[in-house]
Protein backbone atom coordinates (compact mmCIF):
# COMPACT_ATOMS: atom_id res chain seq x y z
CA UNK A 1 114.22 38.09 144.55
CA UNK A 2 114.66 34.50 145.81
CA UNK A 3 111.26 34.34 146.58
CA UNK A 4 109.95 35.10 143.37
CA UNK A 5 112.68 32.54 141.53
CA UNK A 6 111.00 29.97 144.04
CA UNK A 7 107.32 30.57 143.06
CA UNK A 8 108.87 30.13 139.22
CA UNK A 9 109.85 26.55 140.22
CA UNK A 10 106.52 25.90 141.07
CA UNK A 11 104.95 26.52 137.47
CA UNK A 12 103.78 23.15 135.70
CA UNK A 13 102.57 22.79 132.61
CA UNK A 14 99.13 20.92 132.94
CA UNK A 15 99.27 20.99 136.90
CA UNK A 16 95.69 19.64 136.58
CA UNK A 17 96.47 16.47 134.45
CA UNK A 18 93.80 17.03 132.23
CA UNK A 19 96.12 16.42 129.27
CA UNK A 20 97.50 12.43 128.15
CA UNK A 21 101.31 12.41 127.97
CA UNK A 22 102.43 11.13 124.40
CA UNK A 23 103.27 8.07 124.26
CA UNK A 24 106.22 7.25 122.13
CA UNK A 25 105.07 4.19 119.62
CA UNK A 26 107.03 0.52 120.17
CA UNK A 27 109.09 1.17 116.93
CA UNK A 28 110.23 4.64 117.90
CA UNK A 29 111.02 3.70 121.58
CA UNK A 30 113.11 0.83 120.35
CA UNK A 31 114.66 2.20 117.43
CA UNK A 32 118.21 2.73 118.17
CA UNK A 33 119.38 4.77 115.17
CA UNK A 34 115.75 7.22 116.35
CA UNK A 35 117.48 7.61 119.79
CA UNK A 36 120.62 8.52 118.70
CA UNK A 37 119.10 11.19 116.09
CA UNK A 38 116.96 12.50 119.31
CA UNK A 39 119.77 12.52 121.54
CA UNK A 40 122.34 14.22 118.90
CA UNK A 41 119.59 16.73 117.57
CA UNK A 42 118.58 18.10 121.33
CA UNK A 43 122.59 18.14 122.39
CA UNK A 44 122.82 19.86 119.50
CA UNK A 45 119.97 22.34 120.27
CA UNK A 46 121.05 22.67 124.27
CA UNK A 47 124.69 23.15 123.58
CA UNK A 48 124.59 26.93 121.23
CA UNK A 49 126.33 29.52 122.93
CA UNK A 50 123.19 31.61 123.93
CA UNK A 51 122.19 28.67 126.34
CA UNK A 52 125.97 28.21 127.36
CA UNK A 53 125.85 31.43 130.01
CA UNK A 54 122.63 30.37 131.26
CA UNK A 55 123.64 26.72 131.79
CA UNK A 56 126.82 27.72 133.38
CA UNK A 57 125.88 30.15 136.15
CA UNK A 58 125.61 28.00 139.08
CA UNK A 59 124.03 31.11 141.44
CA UNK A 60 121.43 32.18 139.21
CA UNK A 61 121.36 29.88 135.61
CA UNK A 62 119.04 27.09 134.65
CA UNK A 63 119.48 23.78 134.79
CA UNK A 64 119.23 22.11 131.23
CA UNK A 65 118.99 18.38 132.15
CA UNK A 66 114.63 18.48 132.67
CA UNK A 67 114.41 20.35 128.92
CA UNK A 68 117.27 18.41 127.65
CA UNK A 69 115.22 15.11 128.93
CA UNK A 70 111.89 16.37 127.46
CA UNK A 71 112.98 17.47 123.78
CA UNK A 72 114.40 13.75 123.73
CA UNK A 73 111.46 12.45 124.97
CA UNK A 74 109.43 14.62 122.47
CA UNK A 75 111.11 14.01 119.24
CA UNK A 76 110.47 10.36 119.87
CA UNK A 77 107.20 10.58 120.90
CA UNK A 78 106.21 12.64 117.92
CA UNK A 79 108.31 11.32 115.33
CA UNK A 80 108.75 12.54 112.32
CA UNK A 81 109.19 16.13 113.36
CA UNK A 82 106.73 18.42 110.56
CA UNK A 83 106.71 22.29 110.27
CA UNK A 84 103.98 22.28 112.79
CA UNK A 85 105.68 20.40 115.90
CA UNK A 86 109.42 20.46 116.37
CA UNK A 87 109.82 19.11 119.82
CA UNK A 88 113.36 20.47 119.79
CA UNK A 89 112.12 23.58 119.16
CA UNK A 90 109.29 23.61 122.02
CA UNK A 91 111.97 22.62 124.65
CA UNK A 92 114.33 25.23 123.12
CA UNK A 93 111.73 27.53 123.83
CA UNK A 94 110.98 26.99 127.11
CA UNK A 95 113.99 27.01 128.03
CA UNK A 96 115.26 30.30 126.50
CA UNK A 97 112.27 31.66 128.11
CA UNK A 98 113.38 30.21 131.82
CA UNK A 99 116.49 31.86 131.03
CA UNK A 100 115.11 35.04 130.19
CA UNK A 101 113.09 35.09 133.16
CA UNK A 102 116.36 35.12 135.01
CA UNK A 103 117.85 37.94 133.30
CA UNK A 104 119.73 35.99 130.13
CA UNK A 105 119.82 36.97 126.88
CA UNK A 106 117.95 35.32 124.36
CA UNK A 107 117.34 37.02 121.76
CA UNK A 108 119.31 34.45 119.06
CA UNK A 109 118.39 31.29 120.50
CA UNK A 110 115.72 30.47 117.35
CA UNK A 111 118.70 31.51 115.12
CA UNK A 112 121.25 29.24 116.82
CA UNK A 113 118.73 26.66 116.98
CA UNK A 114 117.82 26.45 113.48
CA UNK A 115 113.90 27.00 115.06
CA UNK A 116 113.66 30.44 113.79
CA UNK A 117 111.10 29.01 111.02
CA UNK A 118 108.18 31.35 108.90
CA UNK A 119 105.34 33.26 109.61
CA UNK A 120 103.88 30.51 107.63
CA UNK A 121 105.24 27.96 110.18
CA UNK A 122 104.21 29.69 113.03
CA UNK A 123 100.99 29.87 111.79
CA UNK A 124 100.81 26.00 111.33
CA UNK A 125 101.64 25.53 115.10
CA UNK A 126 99.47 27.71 116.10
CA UNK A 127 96.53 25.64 114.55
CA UNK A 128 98.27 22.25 115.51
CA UNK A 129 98.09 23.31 119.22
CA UNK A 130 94.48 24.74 119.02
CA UNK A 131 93.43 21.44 117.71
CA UNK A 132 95.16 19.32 120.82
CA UNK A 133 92.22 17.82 123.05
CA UNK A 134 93.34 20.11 125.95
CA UNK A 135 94.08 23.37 127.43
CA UNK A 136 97.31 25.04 128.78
């Protein structure tokens, strides 16, 4: 079981670079008040109690910091958040998933996250990802 949990931590998104990181824009990196919404809004999103067990399980959890990093990262990079990218939501995501991949429940974690959205919503990401210049 070890094994596999190892060959997990291998998986990278875009292990072949072909995609540009986002960039956030001069006004969003330095905006102070944008930072402090970012860092509030993921702390907010990492701290429901579905994530809780998973964070706190030092033998077999997940590690937060990396997705709480990213979904800070992200909502700068792509601010304003729209119904077709919430960053918050895409590091919420991956993480639950992570988690579930270890055996946690996580089943309410778009509920507790306030990402639990439409069909209509879904739909919109959906086409906003198609549309990115690169593949996954």
């Amino acid at each position: 079981q070890d094994d596999r949990f190892t060959f997990m931590e291998t998986w990278q998104i875009d292990r072949h670079n072909e995609c540009e990181a986002p960039v956030p824009t001069e006004e969003a990196s330095d905006d102070v008040n944008l930072t402090r919404d970012a860092e509030n809004r993921c702390f907010e999103v990492f701290n429901i109690p579905q994530f809780k067990e998973c964070q706190a399980d030092r033998s077999g959890g997940v590690d937060s910091t990396p997705y709480l990093k990213a979904c800070i990262h992200d909502y700068i990079a792509f601010y304003p958040p729209t119904n077709q990218f919430k960053p918050e939501c895409v590091a919420a995501k991956n993480y639950a998933e992570r988690c579930g991949n270890r055996g946690y429940k996580k089943h309410l974690w778009r509920r507790q996250t306030g990402c639990a959205g439409s069909k209509d919503a879904l739909s919109e990401y959906k086409a906003f990802i198609k549309n990115q210049d690169c593949s996954y």
